[in-house]
Protein backbone atom coordinates (compact mmCIF):
# COMPACT_ATOMS: atom_id res chain seq x y z
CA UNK A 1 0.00 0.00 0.00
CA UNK A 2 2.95 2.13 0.77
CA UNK A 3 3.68 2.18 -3.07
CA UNK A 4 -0.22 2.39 -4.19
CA UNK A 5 -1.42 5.46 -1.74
CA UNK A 6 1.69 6.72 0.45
CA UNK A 7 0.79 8.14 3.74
CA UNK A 8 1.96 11.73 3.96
CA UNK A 9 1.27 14.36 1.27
CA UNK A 10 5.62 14.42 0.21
CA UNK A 11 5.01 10.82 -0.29
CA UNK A 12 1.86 11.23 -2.35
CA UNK A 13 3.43 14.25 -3.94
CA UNK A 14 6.09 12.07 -5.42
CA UNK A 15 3.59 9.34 -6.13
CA UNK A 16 1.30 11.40 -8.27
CA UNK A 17 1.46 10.48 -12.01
CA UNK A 18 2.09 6.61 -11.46
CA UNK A 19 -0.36 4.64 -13.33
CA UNK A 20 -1.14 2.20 -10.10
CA UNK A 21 -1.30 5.28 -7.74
CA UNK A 22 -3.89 7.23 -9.90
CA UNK A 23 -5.70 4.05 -10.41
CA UNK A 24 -5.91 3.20 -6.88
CA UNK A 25 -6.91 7.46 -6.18
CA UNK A 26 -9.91 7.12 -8.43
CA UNK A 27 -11.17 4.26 -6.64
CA UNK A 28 -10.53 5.76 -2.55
CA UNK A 29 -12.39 8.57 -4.34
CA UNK A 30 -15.64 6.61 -4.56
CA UNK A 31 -15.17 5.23 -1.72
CA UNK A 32 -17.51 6.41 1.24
CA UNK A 33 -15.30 8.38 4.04
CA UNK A 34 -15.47 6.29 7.08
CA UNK A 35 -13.83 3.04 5.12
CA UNK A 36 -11.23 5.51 2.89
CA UNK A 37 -9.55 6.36 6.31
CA UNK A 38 -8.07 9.17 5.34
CA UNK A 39 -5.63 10.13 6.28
CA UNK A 40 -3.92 7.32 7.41
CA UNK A 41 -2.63 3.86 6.06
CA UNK A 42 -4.83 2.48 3.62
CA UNK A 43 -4.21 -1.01 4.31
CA UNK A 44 -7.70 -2.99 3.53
CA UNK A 45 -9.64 -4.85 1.38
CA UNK A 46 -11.15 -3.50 -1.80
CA UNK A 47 -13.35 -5.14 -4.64
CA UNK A 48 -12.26 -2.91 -7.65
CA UNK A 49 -13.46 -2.86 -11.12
CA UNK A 50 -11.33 -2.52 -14.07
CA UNK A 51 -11.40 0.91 -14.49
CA UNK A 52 -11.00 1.92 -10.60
CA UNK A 53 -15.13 1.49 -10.34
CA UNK A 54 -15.94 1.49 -6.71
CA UNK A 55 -17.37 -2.12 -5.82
CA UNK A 56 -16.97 -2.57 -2.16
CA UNK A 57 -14.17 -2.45 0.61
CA UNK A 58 -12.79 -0.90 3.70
CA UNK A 59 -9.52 -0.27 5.35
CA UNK A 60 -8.33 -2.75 8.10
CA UNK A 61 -11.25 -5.22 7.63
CA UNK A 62 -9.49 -7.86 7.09
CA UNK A 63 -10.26 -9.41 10.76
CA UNK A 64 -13.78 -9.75 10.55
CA UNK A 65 -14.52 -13.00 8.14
CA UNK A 66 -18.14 -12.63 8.01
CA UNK A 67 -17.72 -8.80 7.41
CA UNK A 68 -15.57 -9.33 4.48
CA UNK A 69 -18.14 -12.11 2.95
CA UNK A 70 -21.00 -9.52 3.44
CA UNK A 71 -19.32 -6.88 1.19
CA UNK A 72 -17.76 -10.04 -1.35
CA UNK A 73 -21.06 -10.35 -1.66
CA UNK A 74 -22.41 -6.71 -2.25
CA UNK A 75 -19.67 -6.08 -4.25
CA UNK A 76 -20.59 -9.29 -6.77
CA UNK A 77 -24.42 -7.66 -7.00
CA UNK A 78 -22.52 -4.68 -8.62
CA UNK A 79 -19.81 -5.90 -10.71
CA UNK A 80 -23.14 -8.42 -12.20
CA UNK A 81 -24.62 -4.70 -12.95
CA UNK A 82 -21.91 -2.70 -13.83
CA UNK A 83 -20.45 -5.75 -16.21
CA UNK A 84 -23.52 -5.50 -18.10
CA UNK A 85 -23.71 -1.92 -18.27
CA UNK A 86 -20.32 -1.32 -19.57
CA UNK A 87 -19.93 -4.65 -21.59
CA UNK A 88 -17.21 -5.70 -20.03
CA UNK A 89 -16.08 -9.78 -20.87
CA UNK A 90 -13.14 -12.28 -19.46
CA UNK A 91 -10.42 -11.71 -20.43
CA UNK A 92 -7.01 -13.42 -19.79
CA UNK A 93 -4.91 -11.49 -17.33
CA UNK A 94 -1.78 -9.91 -19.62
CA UNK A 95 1.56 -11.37 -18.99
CA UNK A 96 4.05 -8.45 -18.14
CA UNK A 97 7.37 -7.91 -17.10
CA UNK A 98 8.87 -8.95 -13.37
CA UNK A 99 8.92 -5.48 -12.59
CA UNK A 100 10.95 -3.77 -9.45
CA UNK A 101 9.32 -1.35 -7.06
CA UNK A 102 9.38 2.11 -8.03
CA UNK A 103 11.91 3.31 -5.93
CA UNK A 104 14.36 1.57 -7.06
CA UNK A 105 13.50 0.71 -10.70
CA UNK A 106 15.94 2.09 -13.20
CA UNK A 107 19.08 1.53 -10.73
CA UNK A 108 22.65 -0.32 -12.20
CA UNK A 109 22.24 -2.01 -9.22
CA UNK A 110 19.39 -3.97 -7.09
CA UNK A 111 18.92 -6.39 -4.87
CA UNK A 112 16.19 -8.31 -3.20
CA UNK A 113 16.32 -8.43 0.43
CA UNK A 114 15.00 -11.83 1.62
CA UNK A 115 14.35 -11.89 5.78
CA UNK A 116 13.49 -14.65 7.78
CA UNK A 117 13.47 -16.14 11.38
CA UNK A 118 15.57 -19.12 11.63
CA UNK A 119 15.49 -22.50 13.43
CA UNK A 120 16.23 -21.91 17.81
CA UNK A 121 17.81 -25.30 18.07
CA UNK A 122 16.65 -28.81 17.06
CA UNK A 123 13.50 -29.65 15.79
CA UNK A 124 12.90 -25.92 15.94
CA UNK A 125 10.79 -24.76 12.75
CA UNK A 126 11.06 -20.92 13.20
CA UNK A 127 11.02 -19.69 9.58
CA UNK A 128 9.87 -23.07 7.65
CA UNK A 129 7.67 -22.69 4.94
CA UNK A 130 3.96 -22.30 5.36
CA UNK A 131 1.19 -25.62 4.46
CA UNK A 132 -2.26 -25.04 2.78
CA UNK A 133 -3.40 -26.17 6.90
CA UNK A 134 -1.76 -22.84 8.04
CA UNK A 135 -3.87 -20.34 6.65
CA UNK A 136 -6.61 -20.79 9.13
CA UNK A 137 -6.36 -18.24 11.49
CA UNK A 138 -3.22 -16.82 9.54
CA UNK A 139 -2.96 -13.38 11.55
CA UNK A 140 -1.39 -16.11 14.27
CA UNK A 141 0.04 -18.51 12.18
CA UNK A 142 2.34 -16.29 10.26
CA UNK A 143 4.82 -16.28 13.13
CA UNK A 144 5.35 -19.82 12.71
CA UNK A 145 7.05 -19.32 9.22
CA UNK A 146 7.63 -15.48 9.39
CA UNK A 147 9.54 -14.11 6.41
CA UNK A 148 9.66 -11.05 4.21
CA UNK A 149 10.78 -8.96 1.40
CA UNK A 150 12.50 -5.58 0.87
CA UNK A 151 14.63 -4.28 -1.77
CA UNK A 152 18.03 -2.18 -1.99
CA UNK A 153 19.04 -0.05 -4.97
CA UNK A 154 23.21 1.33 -5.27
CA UNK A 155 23.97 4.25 -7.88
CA UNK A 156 27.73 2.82 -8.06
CA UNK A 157 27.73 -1.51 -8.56
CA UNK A 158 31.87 -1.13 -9.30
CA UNK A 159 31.84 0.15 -5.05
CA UNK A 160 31.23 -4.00 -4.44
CA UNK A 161 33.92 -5.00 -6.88
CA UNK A 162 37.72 -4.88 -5.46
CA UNK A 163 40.81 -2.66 -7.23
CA UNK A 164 43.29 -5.88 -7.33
CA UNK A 165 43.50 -9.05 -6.35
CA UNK A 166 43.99 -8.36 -2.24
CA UNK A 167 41.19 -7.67 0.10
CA UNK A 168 40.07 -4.98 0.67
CA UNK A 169 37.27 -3.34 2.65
CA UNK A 170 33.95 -2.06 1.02
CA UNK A 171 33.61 1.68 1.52
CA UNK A 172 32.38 2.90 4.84
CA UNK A 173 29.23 4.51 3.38
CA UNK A 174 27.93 1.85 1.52
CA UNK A 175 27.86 -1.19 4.25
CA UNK A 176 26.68 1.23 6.57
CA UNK A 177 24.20 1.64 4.56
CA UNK A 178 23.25 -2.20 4.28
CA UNK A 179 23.42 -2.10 7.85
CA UNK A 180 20.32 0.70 8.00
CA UNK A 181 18.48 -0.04 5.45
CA UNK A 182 18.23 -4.03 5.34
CA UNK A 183 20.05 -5.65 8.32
CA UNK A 184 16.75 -4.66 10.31
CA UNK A 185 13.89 -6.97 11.75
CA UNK A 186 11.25 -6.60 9.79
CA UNK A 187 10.70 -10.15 9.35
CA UNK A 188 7.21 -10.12 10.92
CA UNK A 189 6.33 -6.36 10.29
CA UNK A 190 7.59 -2.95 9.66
CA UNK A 191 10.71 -1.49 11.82
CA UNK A 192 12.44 1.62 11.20
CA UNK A 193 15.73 1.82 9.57
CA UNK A 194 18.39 1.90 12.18
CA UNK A 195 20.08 5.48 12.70
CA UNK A 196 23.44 6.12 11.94
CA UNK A 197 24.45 6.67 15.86
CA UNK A 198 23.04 2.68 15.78
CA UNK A 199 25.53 1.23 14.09
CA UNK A 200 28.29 0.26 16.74
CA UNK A 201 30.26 -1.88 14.27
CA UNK A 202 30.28 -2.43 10.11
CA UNK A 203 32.95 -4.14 8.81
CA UNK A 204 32.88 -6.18 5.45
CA UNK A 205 35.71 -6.87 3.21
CA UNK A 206 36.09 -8.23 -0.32
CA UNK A 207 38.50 -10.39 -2.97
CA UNK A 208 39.15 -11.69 -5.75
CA UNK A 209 39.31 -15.19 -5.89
CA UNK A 210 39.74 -16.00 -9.37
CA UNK A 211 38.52 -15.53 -12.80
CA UNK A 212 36.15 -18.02 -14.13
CA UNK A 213 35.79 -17.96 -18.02
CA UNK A 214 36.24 -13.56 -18.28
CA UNK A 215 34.08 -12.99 -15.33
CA UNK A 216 35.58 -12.32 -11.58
CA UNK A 217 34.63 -14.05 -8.88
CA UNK A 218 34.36 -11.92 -5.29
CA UNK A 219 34.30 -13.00 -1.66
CA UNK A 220 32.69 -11.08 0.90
CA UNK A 221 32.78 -11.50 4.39
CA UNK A 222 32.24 -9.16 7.67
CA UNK A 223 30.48 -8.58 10.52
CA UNK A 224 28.19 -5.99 11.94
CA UNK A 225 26.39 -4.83 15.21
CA UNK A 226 23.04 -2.15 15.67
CA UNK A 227 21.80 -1.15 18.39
CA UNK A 228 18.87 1.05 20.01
CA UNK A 229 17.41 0.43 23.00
CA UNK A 230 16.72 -3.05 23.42
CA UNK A 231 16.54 -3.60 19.44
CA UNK A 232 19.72 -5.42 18.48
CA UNK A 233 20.89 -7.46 15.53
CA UNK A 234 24.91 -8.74 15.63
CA UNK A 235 25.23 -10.73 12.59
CA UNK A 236 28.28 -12.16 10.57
CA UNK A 237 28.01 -12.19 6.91
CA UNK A 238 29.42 -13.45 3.87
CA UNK A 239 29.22 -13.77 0.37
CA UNK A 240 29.95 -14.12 -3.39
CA UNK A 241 29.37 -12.42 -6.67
CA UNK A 242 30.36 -13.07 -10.38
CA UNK A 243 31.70 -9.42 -11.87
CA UNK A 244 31.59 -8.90 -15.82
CA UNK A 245 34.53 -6.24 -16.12
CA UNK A 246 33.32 -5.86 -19.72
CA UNK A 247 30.04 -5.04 -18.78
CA UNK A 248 30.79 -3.12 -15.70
CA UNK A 249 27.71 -5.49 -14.01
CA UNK A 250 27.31 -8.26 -12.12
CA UNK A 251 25.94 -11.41 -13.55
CA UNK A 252 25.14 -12.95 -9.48
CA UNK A 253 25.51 -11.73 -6.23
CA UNK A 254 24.53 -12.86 -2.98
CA UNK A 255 25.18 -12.12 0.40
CA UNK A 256 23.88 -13.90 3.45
CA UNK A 257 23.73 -12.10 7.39
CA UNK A 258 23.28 -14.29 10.55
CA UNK A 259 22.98 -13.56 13.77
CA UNK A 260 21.25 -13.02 16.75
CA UNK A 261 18.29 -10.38 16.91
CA UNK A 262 16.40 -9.06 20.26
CA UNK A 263 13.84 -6.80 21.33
CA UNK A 264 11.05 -5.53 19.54
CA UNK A 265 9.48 -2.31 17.47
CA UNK A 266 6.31 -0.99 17.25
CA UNK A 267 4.78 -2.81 14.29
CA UNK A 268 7.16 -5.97 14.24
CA UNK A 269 4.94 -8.13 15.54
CA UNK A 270 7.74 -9.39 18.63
CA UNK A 271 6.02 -8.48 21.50
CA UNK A 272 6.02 -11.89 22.39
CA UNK A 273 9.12 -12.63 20.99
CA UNK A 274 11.92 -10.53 22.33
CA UNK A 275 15.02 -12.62 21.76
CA UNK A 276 17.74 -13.26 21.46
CA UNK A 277 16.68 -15.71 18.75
CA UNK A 278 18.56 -16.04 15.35
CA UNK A 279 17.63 -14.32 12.29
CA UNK A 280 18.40 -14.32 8.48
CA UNK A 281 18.96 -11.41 5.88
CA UNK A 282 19.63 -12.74 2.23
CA UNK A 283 20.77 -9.98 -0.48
CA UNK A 284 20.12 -11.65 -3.59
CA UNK A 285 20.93 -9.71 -7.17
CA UNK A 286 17.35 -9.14 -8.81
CA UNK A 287 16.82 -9.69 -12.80
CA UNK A 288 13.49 -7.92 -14.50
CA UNK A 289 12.25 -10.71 -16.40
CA UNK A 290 11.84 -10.14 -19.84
CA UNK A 291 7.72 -9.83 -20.81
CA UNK A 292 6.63 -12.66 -22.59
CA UNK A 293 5.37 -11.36 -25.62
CA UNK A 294 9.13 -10.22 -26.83
C-alpha cells in the first residue's frame, strides 16, 4: 500500500502520475469516508473494477470474516450490474514484465532483500515454509514461518567489486548503509531503519578469488552490530558475486547475514518474541524478467 497510496502528502506528492497510484486514487475517491480512512494507512480490502469502479471495501477489515463475505457479496451484486452496463467480458490477465518497485526501478544495481526467522535449536521450525493447513487463522500462524521482502538499490555496482587481487574493505558509506536499510527486523512487520548513531560496528571486506571464463569471482565476508534500546541485531556475513569487467555489471551476487536479533518495534509483531533468537537477511541480485510477448 505504501507504493499504491503513500501516507503523507511528500510521499503522495512524489507518487502522483504513477499509473497504479492514480488508479488506486480514483477508486478511494468513490469510496464512502469512514472506510477511505483518510488520512492514514490504507491497508484494507477493496473489490475494484477494471477501471477503478468502486465495488466494495474498507480499510483494516481484514479481521472480521463474516464482514468481508458480506461486502464479497455486495460487491458481486454490482460488478453483475456494472459488467452488463459497460460490456465488459473475461479476459485473460496480460503477462508483463517482473517489474521492481518504483523506488528503485531504473538503478545499475538492485537487490532483493529476503528476511526470515531461523530455526532456535533442534527440531525448531522458526522460519519453515507455510502448508495449505496454516492459513486458518493466519494473523497467528504467520509467526510460525515469518519471512519477508525488501529491496536495496546502489547508484555505483563497481563500489562491491575490489581494485586488485587483495582484500580490501567495502567503503564505509555503503555497508553502513546495508546495515540501515536491510540488516533490520522486519521479518514479521515494519521497523524503522536503524540510525546512523546505531551502528556500533560495520565491517565487510572483499577479494578476488579468481577468474572463471572472463568474469571475476568476489568474496565477501564481515560482521556488523546495531543497536537502540533493546533492538539489536549482531550478525556475521558473507558472500559471493560473479563481476563482468566488460560489462561493468554483475551477472550474481549474494550475500547472506546471521545472527542473533532481540527486542522488539512498534509494528514488528515481537512483543512476544523478544530474543535473542537467530535471524536471516539474504541480499540476492534481482533480474526484471523479460515480458513474454518479446
Amino acid at each position: 500500500m505504501h507504493f499504491l497510496y503513500p501516507e503523507g502528502a511528500g510521499n503522495l506528492e512524489r507518487a502522483k502520475g504513477r499509473p497504479m497510484h492514480e488508479f488506486f486514487k480514483a477508486f478511494g475517491e468513490q469510496m464512502p469516508a469512514a472506510d477511505w480512512n483518510d488520512p492514514g494507512t490504507k491497508q484494507g480490502v477493496y473489490m475494484i473494477g477494471p477501471n477503478s469502479e468502486y465495488l466494495e471495501g474498507g480499510g483494516a477489515i481484514s479481521g472480521n470474516a463474516a464482514h468481508v463475505r458480506e461486502r464479497l457479496r455486495t460487491a458481486l451484486k454490482r460488478w453483475k450490474k456494472l459488467r452488463k452496463e459497460k460490456g465488459y467480458a473475461n479476459e485473460p490477465v496480460p503477462a508483463v514484465a517482473n517489474v521492481s518497485v518504483p523506488e528503485v526501478a531504473d538503478k545499475p544495481l538492485v537487490l532483493r532483500v529476503f528476511l526470515r526467522d531461523l530455526p532456535r535449536g533442534k527440531g525448531d521450525a522458526s522460519g519453515r515454509r507455510f502448508t495449505e493447513g496454516d492459513l486458518r487463522g493466519m494473523w497467528l500462524n504467520f509467526t510460525k514461518w515469518a519471512w519477508n521482502i525488501n529491496w536495496l538499490a546502489l547508484d555505483d555496482p563497481s563500489a562491491l567489486v575490489p581494485k586488485g587481487k587483495k582484500a580490501q574493505p567495502v567503503a564505509s558509506d555503503v555497508f553502513r548503509r546495508i546495515c540501515r536499510d536491510t540488516l533490520v527486523d522486519n521479518v514479521r512487520g515494519q521497523t524503522s531503519r536503524w540510525r546512523e548513531q546505531d551502528i556500533e560496528l560495520a565491517e565487510l571486506t572483499m577479494q578476488r578469488l579468481k577468474d572463471d571464463d572472463g568474469l571475476w569471482v568476489i568474496e565477501y565476508r564481515g560482521k556488523a552490530s546495531m543497536k537502540s534500546g533493546r533492538l539489536s541485531y549482531t550478525p556475521s556475513l558473507y558472500g559471493r558475486g560473479t563481476w563482468d569487467p566488460k560489462a561493468r555489471a554483475f551477472e550474481t551476487l549474494e550475500i547472506v547475514a546471521i545472527g542473533e536479533r532481540a527486542g522488539a518495534g512498534t509494528f514488528n509483531q515481537r512483543e512476544r518474541d523478544r530474543g535473542t533468537a537467530p535471524m536471516g537477511v539474504a541480499l540476492v541480485l534481482f533480474r526484471p524478467i523479460a515480458d513474454s510477448s518479446d
